[in-house]
Protein backbone atom coordinates (compact mmCIF):
# COMPACT_ATOMS: atom_id res chain seq x y z
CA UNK A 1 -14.13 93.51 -15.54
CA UNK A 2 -17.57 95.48 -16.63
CA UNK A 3 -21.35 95.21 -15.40
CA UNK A 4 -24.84 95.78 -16.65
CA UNK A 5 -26.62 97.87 -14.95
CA UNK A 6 -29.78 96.91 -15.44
CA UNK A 7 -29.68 93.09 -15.68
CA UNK A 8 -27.45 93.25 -13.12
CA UNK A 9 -24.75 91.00 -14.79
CA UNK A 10 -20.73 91.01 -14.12
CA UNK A 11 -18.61 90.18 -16.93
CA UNK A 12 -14.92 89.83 -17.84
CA UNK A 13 -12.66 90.06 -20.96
CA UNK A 14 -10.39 87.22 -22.36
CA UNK A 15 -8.09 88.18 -24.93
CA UNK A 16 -8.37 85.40 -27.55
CA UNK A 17 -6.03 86.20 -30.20
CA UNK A 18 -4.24 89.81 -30.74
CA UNK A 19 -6.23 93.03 -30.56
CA UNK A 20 -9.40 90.52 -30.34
CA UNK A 21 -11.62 89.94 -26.92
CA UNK A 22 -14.13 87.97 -25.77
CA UNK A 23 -16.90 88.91 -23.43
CA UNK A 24 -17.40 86.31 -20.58
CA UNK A 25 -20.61 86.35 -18.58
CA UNK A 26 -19.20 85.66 -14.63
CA UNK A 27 -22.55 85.62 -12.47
CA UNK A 28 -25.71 87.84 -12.42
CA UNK A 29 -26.93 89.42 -9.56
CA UNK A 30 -30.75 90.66 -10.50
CA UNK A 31 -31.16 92.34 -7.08
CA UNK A 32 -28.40 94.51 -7.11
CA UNK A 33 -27.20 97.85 -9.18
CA UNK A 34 -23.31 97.45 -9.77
CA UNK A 35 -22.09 101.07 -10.13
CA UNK A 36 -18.09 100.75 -9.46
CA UNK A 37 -15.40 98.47 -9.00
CA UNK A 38 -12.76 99.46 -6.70
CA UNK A 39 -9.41 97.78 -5.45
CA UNK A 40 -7.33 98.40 -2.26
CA UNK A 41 -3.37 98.23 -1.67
CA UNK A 42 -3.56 94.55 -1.28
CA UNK A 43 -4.78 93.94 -4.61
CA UNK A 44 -8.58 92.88 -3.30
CA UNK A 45 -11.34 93.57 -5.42
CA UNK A 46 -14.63 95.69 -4.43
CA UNK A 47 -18.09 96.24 -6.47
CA UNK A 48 -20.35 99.11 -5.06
CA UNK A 49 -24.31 98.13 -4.98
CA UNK A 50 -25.83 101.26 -5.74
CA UNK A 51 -29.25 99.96 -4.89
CA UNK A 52 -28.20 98.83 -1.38
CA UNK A 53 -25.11 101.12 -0.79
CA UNK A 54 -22.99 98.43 -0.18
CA UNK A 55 -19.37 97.30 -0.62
CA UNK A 56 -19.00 93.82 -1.66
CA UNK A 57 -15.25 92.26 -2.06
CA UNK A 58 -15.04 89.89 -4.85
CA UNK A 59 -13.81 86.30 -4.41
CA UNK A 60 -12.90 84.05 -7.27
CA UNK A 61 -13.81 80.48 -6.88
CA UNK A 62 -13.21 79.35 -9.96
CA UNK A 63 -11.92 80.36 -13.18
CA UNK A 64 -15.53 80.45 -14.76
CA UNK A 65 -17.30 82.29 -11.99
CA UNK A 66 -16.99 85.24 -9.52
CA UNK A 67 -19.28 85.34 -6.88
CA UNK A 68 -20.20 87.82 -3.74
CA UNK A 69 -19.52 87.49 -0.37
CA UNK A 70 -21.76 90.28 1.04
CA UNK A 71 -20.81 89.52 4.42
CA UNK A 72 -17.02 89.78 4.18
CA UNK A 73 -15.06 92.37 6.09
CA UNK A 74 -14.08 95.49 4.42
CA UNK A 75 -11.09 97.47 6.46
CA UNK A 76 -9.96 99.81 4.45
CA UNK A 77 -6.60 100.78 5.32
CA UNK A 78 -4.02 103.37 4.68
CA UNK A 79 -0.94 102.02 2.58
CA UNK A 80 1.70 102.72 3.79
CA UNK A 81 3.71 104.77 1.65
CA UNK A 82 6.86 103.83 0.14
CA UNK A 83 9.87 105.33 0.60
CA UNK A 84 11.39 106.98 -1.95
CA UNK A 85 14.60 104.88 -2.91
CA UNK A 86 18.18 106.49 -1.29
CA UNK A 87 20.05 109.34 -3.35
CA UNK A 88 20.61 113.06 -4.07
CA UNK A 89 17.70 114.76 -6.05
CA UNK A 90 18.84 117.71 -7.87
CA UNK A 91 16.25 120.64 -8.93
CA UNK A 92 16.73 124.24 -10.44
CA UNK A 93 13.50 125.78 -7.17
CA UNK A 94 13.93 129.75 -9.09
CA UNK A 95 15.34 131.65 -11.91
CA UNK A 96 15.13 135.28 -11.32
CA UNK A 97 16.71 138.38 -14.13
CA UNK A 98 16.92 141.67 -12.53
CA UNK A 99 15.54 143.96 -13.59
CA UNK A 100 12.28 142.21 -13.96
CA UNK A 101 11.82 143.65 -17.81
CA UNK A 102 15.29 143.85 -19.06
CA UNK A 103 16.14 146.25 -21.61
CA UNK A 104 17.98 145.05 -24.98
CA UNK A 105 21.30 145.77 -25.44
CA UNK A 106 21.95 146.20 -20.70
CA UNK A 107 23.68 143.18 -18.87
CA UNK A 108 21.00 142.14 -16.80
CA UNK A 109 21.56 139.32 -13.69
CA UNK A 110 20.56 136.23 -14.55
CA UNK A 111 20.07 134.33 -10.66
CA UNK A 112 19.62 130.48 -10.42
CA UNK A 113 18.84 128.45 -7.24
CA UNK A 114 19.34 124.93 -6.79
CA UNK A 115 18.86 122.17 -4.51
CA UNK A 116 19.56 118.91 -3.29
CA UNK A 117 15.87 117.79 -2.29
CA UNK A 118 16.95 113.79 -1.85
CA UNK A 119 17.97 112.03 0.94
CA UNK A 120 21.30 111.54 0.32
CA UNK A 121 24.54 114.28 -0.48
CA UNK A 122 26.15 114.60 -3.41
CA UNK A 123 29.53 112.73 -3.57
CA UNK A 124 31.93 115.13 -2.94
CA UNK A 125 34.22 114.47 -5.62
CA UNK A 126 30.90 114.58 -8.17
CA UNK A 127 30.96 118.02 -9.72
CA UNK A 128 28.58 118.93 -12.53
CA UNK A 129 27.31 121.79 -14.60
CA UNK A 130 24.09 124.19 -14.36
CA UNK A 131 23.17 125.37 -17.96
CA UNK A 132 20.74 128.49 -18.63
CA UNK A 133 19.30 128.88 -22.10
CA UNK A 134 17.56 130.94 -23.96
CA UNK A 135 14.72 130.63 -26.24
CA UNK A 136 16.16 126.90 -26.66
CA UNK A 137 14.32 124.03 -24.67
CA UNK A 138 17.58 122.21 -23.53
CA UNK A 139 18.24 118.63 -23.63
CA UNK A 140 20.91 116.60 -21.82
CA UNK A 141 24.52 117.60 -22.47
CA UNK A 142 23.61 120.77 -24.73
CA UNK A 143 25.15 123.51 -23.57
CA UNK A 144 23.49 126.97 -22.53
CA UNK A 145 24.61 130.11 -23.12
CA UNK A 146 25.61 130.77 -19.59
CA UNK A 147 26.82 128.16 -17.63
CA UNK A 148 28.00 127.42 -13.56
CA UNK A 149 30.53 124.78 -12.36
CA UNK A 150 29.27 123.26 -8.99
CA UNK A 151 30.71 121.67 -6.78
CA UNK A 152 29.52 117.75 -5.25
CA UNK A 153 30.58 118.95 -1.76
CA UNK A 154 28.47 121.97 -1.88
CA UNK A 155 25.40 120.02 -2.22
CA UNK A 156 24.02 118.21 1.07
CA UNK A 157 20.94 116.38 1.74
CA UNK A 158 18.34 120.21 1.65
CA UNK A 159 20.67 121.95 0.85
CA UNK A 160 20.13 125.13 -1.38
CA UNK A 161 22.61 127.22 -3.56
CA UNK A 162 21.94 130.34 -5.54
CA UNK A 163 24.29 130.82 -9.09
CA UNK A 164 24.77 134.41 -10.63
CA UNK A 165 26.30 135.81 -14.03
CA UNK A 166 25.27 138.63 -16.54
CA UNK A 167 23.58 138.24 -19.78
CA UNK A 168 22.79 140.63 -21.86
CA UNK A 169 19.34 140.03 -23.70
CA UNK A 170 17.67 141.16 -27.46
CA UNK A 171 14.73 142.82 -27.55
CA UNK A 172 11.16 141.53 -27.04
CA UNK A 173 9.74 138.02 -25.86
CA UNK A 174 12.02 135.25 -24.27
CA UNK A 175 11.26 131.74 -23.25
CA UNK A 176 14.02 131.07 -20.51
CA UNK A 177 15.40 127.89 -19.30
CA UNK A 178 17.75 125.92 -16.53
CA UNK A 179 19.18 122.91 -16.56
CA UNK A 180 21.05 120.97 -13.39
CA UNK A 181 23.67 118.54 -14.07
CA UNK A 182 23.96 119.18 -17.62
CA UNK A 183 25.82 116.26 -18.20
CA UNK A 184 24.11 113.66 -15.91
CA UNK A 185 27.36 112.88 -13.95
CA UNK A 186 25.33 112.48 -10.71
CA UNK A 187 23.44 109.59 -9.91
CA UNK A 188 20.05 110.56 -8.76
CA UNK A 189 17.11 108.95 -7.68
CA UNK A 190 14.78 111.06 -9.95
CA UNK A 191 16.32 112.30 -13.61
CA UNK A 192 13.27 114.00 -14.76
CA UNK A 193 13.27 116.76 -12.92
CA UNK A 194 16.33 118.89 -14.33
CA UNK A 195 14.85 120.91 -16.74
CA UNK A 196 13.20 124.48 -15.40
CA UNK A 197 11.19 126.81 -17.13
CA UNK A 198 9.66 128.19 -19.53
CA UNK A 199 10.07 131.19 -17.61
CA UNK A 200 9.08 134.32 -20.38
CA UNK A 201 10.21 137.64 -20.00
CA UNK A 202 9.99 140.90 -21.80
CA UNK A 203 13.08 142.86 -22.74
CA UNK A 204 12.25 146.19 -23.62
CA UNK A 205 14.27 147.95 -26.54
């Protein structure tokens, strides 16, 4: 749906054969200045009169016409929101290498902190892997050059866990990555949120 302007005329498109649309002319409405549609959470359609500053819903009386009805109630009203559906949510929240500018050649700590930030646990039984890669952007089930084993049980609804190994770095600039359940084993409700980084660091020779 589109207006003029000027002539004040609303219009809508009808697809007539494919990649091909036809302009149809719904109404005209001289005395007004349609600026903005608009359409709430019940799926009701609005059209802003910038000359009068008013909200008008749209009502369809028939398929060839739209028409106004100025004096119909507009109660905006906040959706409610909904709920995100039921299951864990794993995340890598911080990757930290002490020191802060490694030097090539020195183990240096590589720290990883997960959590669970769904609303359900992780099944006990429902291990999986936390991969940490460098210069490589990872990609399910490719394993990183340092890797963690955790464990379902471990992981409750909010709960947080921080991972730890050594890794010694070449010199100069490093993209640095994370990945949580490496090898999708656990059923969450969001899996595209796994993947941390680019974190870049400087390793000094």
């Amino acid at each position: 749906m589109f207006a003029d302007l000027c002539s004040g005329e609303l219009w809508t498109l009808k697809q007539s054969s494919p990649g091909i649309w036809d302009p149809i002319l719904r109404g005209t409405y001289s005395s007004t200045y349609l600026t903005s549609f608009g359409e709430d959470f019940n799926g009701e359609l609005y059209v802003v009169d910038y000359n009068s500053g008013n909200l008008y819903a749209l009502k369809v009386e028939q398929i060839a016409s739209v028409n106004f009805a100025p004096n119909a109630p507009f109660n905006p009203q906040i959706a409610t929101p909904t709920p995100p559906p039921p299951g864990p949510d794993l995340v890598v929240t911080d990757l930290t290498i002490v020191p802060i500018s490694p030097s090539a050649g020195s183990p240096a700590q590589v720290i990883v902190t997960v959590q669970n930030q769904g609303n359900l646990p992780v099944d006990p039984g429902n291990n999986f892997f936390i991969d940490f890669y460098v210069d490589t952007i990872p990609v399910p089930y490719a394993p990183g050059v340092l890797y963690w084993g955790a464990q379902g049980s471990q992981f409750g609804v909010g709960a947080i866990r921080t991972f730890s190994q050594n890794y010694t770095f070449s010199e100069g600039l490093h993209d640095l990555y994370v990945q949580v359940d490496t090898d999708q084993t656990v059923d969450e409700r969001d899996e595209t949120n796994n993947i941390f980084g680019p974190k870049i660091i400087t390793v000094n020779p």
